[in-house]
Protein backbone atom coordinates (compact mmCIF):
# COMPACT_ATOMS: atom_id res chain seq x y z
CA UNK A 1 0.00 0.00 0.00
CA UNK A 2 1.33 3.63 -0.38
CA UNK A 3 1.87 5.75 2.17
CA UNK A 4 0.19 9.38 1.63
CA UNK A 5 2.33 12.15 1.27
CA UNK A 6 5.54 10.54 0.85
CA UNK A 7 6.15 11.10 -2.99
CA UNK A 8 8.54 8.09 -3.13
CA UNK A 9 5.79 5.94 -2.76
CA UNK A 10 2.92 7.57 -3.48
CA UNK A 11 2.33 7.52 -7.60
CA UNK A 12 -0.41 10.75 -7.23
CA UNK A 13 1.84 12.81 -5.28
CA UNK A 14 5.02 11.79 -8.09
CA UNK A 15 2.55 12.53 -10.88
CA UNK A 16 1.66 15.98 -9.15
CA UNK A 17 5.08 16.57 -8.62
CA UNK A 18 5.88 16.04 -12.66
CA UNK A 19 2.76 17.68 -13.37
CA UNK A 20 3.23 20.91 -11.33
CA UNK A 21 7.38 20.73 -13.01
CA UNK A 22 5.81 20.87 -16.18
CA UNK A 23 6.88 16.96 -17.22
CA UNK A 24 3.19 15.51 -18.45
CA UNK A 25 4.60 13.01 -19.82
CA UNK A 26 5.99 11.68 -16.64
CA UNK A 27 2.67 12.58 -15.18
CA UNK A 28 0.40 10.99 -17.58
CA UNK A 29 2.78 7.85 -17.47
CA UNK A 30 2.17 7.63 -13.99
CA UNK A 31 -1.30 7.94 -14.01
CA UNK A 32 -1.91 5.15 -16.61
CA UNK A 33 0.04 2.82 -13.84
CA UNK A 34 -2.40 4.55 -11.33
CA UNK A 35 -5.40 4.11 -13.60
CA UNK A 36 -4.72 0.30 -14.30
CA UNK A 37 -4.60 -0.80 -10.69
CA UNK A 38 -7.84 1.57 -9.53
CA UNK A 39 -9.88 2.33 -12.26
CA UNK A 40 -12.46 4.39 -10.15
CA UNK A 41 -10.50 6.24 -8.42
CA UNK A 42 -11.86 9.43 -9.05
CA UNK A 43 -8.97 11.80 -7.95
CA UNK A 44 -6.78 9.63 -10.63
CA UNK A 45 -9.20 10.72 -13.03
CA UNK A 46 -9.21 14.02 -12.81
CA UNK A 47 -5.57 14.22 -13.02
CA UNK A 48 -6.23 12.25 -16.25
CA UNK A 49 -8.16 15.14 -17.29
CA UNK A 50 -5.37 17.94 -16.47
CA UNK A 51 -2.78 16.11 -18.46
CA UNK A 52 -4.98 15.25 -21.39
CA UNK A 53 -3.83 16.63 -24.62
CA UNK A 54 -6.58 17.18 -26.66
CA UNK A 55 -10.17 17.29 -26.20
CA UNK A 56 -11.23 13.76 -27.55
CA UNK A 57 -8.82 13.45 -24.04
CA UNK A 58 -10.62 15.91 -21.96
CA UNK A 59 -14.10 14.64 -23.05
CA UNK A 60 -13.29 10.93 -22.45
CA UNK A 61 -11.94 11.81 -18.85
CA UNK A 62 -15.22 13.71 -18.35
CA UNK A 63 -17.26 11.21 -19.21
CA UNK A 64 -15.46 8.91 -16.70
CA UNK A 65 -15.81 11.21 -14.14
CA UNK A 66 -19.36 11.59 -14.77
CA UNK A 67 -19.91 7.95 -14.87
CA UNK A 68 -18.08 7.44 -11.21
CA UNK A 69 -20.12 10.71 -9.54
CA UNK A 70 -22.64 8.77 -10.75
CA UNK A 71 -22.42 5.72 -9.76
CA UNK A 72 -21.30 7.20 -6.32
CA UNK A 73 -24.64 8.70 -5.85
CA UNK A 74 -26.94 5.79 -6.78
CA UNK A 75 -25.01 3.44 -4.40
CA UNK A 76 -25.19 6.25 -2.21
CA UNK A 77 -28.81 6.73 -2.61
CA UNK A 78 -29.56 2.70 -1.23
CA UNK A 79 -26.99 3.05 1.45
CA UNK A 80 -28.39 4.16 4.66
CA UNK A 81 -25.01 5.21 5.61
CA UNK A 82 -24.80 7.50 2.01
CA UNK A 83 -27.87 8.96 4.04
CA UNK A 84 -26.26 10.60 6.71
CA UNK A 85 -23.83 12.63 4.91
């Protein structure tokens, strides 16, 4: 498991790091390792979206995002649980 925070081990905070250096490739190399091992992980997925390089890119990450708020809130809405957020 990776420990939060420490960017040695933690692949979002490495592809933040590349991102925010201006190396998207690194980033979005990172994030298709991310993306392969949790593929509804919704803050992967937005990163996705930030290093996308064209807008068949952006719309596709959009449309997973969508898809994962989505199906968030309907699992949400039979969760009693959900209900007390």
């Amino acid at each position: 498991m990776f420990a939060p925070g420490n960017t040695e081990t933690d692949p979002l905070d490495a592809a933040a790091n590349a991102l925010k250096t201006g190396n998207v490739k690194k980033a979005r190399h990172i994030l298709r390792g991310v993306i392969a091992k949790d593929p509804v992980n919704v803050a992967v997925r937005e990163m996705v979206y930030q290093v996308s390089s064209n807008d068949n890119e952006r719309v596709f990450s959009l449309d997973h995002i969508l898809k994962l708020a989505l199906a968030i809130e309907l699992r949400c809405k039979n969760s009693p649980v959900c209900r007390q957020i």
